[in-house]
PDB file of N, CA and C in Angstrom:
ATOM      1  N   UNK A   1     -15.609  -0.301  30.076  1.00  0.00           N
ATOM      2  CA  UNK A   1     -15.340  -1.292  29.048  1.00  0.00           C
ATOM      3  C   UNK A   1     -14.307  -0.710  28.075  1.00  0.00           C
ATOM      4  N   UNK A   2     -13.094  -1.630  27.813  1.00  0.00           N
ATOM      5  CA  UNK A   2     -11.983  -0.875  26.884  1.00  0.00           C
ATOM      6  C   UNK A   2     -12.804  -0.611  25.633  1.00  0.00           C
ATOM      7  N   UNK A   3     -12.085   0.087  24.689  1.00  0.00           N
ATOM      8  CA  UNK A   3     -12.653   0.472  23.655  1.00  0.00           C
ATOM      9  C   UNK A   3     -11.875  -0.474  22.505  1.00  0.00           C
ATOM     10  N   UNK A   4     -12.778  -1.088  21.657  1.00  0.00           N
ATOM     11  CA  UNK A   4     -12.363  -2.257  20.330  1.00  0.00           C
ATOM     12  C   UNK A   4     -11.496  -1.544  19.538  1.00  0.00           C
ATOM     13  N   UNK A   5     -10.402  -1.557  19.293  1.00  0.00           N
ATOM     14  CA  UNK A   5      -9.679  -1.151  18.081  1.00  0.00           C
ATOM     15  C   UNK A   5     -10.162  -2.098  16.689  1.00  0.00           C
ATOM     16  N   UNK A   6     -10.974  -0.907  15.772  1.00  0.00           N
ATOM     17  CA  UNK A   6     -11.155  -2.202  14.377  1.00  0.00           C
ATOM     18  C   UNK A   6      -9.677  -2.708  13.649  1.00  0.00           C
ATOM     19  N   UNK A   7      -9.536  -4.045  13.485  1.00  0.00           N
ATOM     20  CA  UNK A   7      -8.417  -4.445  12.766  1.00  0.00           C
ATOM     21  C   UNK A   7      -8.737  -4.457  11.337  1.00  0.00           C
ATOM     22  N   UNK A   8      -8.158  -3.964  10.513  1.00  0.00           N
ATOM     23  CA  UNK A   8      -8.250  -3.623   9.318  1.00  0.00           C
ATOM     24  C   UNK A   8      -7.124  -4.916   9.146  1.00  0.00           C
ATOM     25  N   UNK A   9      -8.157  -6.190   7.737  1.00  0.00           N
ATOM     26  CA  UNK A   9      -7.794  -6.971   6.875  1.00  0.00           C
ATOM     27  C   UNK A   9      -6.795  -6.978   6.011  1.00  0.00           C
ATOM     28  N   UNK A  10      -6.153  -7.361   5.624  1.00  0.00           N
ATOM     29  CA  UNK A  10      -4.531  -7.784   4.690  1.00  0.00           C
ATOM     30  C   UNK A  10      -5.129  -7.197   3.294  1.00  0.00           C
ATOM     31  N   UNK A  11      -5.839  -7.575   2.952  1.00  0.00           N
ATOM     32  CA  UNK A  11      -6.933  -7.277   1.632  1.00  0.00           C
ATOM     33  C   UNK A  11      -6.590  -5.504   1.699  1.00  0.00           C
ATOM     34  N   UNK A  12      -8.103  -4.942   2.463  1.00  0.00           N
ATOM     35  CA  UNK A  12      -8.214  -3.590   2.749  1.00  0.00           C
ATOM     36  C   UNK A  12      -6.375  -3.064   2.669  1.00  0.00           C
ATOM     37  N   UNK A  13      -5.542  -3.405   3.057  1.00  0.00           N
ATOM     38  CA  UNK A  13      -4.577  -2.462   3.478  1.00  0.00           C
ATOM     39  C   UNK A  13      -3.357  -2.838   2.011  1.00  0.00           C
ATOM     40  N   UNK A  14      -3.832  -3.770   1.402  1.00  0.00           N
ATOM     41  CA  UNK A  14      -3.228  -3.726  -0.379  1.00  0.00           C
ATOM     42  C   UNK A  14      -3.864  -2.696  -0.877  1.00  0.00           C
ATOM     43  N   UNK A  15      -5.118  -3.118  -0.985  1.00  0.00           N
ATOM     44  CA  UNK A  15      -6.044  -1.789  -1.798  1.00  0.00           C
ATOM     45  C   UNK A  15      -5.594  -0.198  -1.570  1.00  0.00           C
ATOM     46  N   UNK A  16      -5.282  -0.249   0.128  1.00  0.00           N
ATOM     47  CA  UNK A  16      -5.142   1.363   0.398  1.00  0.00           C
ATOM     48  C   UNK A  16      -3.643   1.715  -0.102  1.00  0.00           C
ATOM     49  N   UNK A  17      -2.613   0.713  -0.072  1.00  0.00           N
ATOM     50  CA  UNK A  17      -1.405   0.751  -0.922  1.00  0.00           C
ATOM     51  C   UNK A  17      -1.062   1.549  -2.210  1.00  0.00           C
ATOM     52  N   UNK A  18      -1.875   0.670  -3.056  1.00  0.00           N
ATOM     53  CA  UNK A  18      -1.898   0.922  -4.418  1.00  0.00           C
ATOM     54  C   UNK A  18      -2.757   1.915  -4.442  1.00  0.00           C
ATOM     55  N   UNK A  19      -4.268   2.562  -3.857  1.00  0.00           N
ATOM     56  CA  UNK A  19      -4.818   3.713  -3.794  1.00  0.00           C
ATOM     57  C   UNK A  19      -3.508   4.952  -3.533  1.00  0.00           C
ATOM     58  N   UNK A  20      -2.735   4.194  -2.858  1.00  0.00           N
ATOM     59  CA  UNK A  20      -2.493   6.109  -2.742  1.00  0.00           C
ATOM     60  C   UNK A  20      -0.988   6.242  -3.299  1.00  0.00           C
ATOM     61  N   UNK A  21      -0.619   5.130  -4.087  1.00  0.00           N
ATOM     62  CA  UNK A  21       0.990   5.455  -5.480  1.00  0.00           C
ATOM     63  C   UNK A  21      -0.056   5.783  -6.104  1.00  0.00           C
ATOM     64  N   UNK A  22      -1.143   4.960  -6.460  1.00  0.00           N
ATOM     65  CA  UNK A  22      -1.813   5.831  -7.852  1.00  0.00           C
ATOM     66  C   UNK A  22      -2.143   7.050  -7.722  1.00  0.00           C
ATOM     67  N   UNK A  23      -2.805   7.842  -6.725  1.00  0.00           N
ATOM     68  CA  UNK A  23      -2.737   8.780  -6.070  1.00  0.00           C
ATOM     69  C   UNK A  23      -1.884   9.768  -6.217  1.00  0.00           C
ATOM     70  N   UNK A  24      -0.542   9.164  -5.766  1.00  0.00           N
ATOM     71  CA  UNK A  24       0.220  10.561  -5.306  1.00  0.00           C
ATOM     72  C   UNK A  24       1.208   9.905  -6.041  1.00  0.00           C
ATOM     73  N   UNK A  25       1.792   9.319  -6.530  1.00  0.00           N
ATOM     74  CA  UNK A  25       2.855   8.770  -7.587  1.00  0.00           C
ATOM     75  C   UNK A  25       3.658   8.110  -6.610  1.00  0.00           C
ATOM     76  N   UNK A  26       4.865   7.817  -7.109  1.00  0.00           N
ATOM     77  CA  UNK A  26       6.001   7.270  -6.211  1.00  0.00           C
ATOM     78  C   UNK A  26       6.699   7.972  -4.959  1.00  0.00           C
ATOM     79  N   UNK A  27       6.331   7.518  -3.808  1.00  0.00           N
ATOM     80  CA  UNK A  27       6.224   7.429  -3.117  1.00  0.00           C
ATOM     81  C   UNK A  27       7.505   6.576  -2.338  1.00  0.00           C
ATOM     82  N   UNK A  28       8.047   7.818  -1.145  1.00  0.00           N
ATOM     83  CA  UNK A  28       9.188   7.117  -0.193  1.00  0.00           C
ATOM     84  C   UNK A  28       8.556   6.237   0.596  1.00  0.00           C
ATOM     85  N   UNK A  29       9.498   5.063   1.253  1.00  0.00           N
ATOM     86  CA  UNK A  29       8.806   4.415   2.104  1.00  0.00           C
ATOM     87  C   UNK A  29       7.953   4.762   3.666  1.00  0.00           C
ATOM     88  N   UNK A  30       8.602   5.956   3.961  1.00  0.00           N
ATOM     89  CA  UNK A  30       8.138   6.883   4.864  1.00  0.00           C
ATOM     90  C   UNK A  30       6.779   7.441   4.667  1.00  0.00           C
ATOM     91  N   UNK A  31       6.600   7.727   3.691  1.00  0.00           N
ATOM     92  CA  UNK A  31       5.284   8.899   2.976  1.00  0.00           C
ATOM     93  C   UNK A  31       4.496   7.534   2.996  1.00  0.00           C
ATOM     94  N   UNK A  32       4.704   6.235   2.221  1.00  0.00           N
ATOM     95  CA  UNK A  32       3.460   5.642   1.652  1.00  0.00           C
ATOM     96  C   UNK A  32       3.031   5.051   3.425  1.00  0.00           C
ATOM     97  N   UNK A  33       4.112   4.785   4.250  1.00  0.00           N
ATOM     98  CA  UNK A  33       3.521   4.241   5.119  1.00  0.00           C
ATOM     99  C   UNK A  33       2.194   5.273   6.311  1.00  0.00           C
ATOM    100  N   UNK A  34       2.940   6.308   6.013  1.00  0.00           N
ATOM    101  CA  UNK A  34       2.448   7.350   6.648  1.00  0.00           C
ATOM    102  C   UNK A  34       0.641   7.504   5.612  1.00  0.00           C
ATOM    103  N   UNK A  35       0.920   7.913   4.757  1.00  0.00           N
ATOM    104  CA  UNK A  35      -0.442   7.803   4.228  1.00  0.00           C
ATOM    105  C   UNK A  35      -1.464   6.661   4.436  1.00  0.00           C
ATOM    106  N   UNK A  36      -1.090   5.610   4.386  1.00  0.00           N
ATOM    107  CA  UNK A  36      -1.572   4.586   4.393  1.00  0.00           C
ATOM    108  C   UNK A  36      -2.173   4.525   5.808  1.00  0.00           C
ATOM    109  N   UNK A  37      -1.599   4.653   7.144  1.00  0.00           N
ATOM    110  CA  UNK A  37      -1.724   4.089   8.427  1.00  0.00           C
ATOM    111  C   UNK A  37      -1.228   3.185   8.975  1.00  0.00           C
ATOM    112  N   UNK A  38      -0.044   2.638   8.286  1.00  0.00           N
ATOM    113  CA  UNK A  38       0.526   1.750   8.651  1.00  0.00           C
ATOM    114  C   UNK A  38       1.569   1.703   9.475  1.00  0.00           C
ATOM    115  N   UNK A  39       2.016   0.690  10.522  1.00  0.00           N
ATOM    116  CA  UNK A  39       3.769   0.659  11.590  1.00  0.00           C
ATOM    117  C   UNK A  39       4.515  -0.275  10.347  1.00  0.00           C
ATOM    118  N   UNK A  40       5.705   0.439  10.123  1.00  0.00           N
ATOM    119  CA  UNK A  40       6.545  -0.032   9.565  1.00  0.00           C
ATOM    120  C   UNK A  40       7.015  -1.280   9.685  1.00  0.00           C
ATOM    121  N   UNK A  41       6.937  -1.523  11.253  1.00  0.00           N
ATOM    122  CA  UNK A  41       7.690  -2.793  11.119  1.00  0.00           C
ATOM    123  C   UNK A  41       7.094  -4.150  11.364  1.00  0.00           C
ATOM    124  N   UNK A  42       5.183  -3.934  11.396  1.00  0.00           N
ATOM    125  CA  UNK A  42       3.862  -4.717  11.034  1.00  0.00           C
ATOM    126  C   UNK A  42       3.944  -4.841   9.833  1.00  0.00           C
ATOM    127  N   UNK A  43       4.044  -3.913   8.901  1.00  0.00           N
ATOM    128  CA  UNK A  43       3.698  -4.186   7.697  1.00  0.00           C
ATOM    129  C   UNK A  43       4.569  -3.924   6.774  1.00  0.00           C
ATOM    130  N   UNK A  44       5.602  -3.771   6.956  1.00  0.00           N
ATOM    131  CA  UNK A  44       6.751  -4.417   5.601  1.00  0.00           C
ATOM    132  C   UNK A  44       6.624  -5.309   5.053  1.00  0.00           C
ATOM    133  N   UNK A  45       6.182  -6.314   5.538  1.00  0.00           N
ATOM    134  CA  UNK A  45       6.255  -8.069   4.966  1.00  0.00           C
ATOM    135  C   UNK A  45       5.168  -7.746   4.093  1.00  0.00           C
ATOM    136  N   UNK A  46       4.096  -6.850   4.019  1.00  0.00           N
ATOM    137  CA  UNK A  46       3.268  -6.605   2.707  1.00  0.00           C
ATOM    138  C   UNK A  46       3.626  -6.037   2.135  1.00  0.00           C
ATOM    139  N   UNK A  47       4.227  -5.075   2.172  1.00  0.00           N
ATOM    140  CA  UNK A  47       5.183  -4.144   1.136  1.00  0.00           C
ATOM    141  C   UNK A  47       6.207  -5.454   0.405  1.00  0.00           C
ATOM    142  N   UNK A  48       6.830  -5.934   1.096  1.00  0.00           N
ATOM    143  CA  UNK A  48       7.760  -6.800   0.270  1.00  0.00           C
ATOM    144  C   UNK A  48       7.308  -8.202  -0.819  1.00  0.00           C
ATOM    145  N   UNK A  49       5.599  -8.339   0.166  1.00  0.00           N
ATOM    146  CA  UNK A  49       5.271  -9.720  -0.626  1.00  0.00           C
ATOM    147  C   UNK A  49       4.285  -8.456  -1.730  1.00  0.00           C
ATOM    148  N   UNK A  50       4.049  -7.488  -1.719  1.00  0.00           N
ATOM    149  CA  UNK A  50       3.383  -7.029  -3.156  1.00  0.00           C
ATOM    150  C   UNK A  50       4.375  -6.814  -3.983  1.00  0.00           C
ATOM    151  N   UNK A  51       5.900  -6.668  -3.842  1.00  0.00           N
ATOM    152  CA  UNK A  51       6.579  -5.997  -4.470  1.00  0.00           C
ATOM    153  C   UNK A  51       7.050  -7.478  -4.890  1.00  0.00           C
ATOM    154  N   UNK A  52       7.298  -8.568  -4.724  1.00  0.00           N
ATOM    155  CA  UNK A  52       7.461  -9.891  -4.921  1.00  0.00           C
ATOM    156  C   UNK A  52       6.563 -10.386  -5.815  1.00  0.00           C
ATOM    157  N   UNK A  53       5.129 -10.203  -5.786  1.00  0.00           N
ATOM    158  CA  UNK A  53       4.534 -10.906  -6.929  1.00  0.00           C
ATOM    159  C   UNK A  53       4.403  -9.339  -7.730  1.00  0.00           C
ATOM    160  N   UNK A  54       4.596  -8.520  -8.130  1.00  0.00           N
ATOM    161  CA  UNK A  54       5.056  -7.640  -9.272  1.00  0.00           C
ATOM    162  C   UNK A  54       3.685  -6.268  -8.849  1.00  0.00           C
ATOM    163  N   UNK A  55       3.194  -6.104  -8.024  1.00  0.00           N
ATOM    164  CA  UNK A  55       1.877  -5.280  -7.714  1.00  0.00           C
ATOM    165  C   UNK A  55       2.298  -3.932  -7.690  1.00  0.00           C
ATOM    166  N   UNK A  56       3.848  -3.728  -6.857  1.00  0.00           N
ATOM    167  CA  UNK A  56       4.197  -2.485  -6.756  1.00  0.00           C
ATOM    168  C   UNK A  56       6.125  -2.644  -7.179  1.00  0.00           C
ATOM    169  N   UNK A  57       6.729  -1.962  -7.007  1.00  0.00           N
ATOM    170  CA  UNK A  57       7.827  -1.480  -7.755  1.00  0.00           C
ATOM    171  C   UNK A  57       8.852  -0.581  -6.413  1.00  0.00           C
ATOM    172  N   UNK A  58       9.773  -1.527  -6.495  1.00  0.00           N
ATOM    173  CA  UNK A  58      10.825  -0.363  -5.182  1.00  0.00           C
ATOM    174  C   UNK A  58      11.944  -0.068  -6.810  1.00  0.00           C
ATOM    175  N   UNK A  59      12.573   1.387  -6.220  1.00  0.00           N
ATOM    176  CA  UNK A  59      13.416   2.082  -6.829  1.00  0.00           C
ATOM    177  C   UNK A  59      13.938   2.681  -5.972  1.00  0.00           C
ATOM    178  N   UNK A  60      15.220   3.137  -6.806  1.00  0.00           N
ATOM    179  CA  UNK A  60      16.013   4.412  -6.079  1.00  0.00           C
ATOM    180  C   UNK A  60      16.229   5.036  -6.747  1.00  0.00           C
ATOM    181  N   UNK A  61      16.374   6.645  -6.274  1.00  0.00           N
ATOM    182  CA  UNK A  61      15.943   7.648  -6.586  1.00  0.00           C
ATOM    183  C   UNK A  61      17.274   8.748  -5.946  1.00  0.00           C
ATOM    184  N   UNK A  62      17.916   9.013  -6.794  1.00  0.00           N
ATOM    185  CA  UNK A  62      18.991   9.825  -6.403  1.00  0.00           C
ATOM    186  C   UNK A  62      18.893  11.071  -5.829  1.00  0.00           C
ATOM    187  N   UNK A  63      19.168  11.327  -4.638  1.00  0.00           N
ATOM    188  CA  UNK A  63      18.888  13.120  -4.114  1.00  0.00           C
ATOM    189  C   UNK A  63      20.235  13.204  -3.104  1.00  0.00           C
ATOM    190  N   UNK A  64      21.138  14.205  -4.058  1.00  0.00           N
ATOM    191  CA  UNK A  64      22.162  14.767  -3.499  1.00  0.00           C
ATOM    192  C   UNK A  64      23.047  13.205  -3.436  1.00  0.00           C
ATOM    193  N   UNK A  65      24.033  12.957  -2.460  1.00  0.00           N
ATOM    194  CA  UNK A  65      24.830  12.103  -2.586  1.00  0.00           C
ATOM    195  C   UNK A  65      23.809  10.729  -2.504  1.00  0.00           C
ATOM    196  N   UNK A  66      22.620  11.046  -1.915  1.00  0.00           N
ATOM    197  CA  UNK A  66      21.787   9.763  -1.054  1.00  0.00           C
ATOM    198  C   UNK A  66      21.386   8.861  -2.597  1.00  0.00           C
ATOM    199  N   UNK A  67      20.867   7.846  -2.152  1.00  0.00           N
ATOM    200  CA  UNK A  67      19.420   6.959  -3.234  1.00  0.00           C
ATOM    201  C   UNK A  67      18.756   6.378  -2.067  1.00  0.00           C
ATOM    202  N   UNK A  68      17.440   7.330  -2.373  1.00  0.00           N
ATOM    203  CA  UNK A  68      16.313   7.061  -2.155  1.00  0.00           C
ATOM    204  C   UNK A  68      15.076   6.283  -2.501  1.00  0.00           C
ATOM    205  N   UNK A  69      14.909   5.045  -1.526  1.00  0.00           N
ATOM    206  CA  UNK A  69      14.036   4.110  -1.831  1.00  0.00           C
ATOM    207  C   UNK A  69      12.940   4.629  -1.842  1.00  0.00           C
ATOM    208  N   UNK A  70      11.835   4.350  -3.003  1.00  0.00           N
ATOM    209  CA  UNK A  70      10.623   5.025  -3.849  1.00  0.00           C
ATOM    210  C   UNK A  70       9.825   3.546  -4.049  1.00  0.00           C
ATOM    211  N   UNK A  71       8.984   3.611  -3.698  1.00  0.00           N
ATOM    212  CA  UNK A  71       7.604   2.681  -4.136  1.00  0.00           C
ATOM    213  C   UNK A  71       6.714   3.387  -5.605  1.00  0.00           C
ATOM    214  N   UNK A  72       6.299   2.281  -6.800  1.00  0.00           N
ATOM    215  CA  UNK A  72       5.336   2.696  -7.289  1.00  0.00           C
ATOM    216  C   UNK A  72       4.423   1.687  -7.645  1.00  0.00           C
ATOM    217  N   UNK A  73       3.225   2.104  -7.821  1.00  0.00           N
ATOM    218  CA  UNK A  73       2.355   0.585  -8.387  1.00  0.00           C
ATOM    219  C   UNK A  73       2.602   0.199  -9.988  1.00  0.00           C
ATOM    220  N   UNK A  74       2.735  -0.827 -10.220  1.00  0.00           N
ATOM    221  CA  UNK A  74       2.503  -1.482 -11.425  1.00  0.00           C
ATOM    222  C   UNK A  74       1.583  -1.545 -12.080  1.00  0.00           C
ATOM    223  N   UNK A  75       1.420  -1.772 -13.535  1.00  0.00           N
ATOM    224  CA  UNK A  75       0.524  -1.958 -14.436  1.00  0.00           C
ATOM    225  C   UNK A  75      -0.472  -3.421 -13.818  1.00  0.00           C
ATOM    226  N   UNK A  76       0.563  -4.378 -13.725  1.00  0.00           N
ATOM    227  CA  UNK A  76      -0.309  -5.428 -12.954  1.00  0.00           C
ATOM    228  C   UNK A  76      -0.918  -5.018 -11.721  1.00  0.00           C
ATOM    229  N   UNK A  77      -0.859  -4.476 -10.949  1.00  0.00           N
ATOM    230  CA  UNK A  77      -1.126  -3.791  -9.594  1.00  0.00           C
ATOM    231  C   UNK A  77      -2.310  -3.075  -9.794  1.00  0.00           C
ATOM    232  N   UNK A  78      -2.207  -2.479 -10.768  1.00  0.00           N
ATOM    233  CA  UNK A  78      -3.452  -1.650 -10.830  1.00  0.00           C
ATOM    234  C   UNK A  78      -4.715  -2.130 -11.700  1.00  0.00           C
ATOM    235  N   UNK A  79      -4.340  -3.805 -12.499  1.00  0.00           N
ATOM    236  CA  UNK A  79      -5.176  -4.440 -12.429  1.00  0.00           C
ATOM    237  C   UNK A  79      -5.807  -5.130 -12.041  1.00  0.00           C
ATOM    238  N   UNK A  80      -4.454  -5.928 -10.995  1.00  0.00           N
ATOM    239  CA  UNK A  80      -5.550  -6.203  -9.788  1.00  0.00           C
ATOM    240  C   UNK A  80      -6.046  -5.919  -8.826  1.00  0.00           C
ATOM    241  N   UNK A  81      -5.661  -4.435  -8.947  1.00  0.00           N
ATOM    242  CA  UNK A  81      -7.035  -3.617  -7.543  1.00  0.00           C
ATOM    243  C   UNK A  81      -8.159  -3.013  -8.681  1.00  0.00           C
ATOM    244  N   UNK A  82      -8.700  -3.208  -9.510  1.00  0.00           N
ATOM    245  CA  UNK A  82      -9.556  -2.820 -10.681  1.00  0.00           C
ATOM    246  C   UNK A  82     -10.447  -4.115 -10.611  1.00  0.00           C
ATOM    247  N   UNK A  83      -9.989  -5.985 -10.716  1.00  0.00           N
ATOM    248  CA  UNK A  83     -10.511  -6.532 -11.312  1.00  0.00           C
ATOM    249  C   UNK A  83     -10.323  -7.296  -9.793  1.00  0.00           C
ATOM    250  N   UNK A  84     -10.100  -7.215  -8.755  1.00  0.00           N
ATOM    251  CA  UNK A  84     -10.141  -8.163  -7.726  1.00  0.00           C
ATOM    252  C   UNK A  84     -10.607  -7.207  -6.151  1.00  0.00           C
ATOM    253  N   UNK A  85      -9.461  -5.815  -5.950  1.00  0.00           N
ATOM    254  CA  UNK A  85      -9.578  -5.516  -4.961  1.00  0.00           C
ATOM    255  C   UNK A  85     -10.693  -4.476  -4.745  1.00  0.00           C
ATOM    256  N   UNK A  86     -10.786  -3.530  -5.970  1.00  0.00           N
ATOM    257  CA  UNK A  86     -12.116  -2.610  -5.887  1.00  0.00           C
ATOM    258  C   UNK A  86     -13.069  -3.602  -5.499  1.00  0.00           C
ATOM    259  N   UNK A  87     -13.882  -4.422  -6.364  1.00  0.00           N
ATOM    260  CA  UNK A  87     -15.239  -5.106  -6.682  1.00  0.00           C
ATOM    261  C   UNK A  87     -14.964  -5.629  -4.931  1.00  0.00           C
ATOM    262  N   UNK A  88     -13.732  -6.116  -4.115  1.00  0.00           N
ATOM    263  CA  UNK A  88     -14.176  -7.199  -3.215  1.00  0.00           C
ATOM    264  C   UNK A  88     -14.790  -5.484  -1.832  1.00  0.00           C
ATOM    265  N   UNK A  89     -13.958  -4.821  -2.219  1.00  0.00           N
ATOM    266  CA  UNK A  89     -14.444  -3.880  -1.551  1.00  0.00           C
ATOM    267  C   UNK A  89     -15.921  -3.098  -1.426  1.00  0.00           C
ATOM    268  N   UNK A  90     -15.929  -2.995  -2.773  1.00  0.00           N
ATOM    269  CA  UNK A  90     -17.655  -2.338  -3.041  1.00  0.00           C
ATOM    270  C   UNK A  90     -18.784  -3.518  -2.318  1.00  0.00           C
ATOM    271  N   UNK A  91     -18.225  -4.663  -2.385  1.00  0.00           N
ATOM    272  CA  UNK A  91     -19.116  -5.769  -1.820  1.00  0.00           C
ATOM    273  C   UNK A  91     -18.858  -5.823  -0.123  1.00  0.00           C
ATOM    274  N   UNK A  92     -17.538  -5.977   0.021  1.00  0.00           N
ATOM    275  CA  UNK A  92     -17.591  -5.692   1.577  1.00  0.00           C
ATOM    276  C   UNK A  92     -16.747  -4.354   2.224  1.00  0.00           C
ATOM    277  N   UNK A  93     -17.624  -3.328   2.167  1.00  0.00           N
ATOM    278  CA  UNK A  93     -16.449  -1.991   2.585  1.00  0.00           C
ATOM    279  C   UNK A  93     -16.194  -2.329   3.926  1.00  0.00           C
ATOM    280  N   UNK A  94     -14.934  -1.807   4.178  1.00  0.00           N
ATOM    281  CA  UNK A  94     -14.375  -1.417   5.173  1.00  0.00           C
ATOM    282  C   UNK A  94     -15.121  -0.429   6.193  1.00  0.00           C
ATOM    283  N   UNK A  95     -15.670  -0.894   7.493  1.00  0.00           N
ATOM    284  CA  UNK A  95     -16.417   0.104   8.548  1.00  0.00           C
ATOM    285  C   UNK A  95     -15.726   0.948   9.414  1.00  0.00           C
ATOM    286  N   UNK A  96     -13.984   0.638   9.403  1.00  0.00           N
ATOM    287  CA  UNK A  96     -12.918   1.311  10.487  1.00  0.00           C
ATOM    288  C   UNK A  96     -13.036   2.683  10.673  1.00  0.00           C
ATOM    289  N   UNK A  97     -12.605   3.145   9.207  1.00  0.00           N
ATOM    290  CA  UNK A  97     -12.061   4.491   9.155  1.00  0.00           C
ATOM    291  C   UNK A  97     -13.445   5.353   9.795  1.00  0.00           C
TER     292      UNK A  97
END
C-alpha cells in the first residue's frame, strides 16, 4: 500500500511563514522557503498574496553589486498570526510534521 503524503493546509503554511521571519528576521527568498518546506514554484502565489494584503514585506537588500530580495513579517502579520492563526492552530494542530 503506497504511503499517504500529509498535505499541509494554506492556513498551517502562513502561520509557518511568519513563524520563522519572526524567528530568524528577514529572510532571502531561498532561506524562508527552505525553512519553511516549501517548492518554490507551489507556493509563491502565497508568498505574493501575503505580501499583497500587507502580512509580510519584500525588500532589497544590497550585497556587493547585487539587490537582494528579503522577506519580513509585518506589524499586521504578526497580528494576525497572534489573533487568528495561533488560536486556529492551538484548536486544530497540525499532525504532519
Amino acid at each position: 500500500m503506497p504511503q499517504q503524503r500529509e498535505y499541509r493546509e494554506r492556513v498551517y503554511i502562513r502561520a509557518e511563514i511568519i513563524i520563522k521571519l519572526a524567528e530568524y528576521g528577514p529572510l532571502t527568498l531561498t532561506n524562508l522557503v527552505s525553512y519553511c518546506g516549501l517548492n518554490l514554484s507551489k507556493h509563491k502565489e502565497i508568498l505574493d498574496e501575503m505580501e499583497t494584503k500587507g502580512l509580510i514585506a519584500k525588500f532589497f537588500e544590497k550585497q556587493g553589486k547585487k539587490n537582494i530580495v528579503k522577506y519580513k513579517v509585518t506589524d499586521k502579520g504578526m497580528k494576525f498570526y497572534e489573533l487568528i492563526l495561533k488560536p486556529y492552530m492551538e484548536m486544530f494542530p497540525f499532525k504532519g510534521r
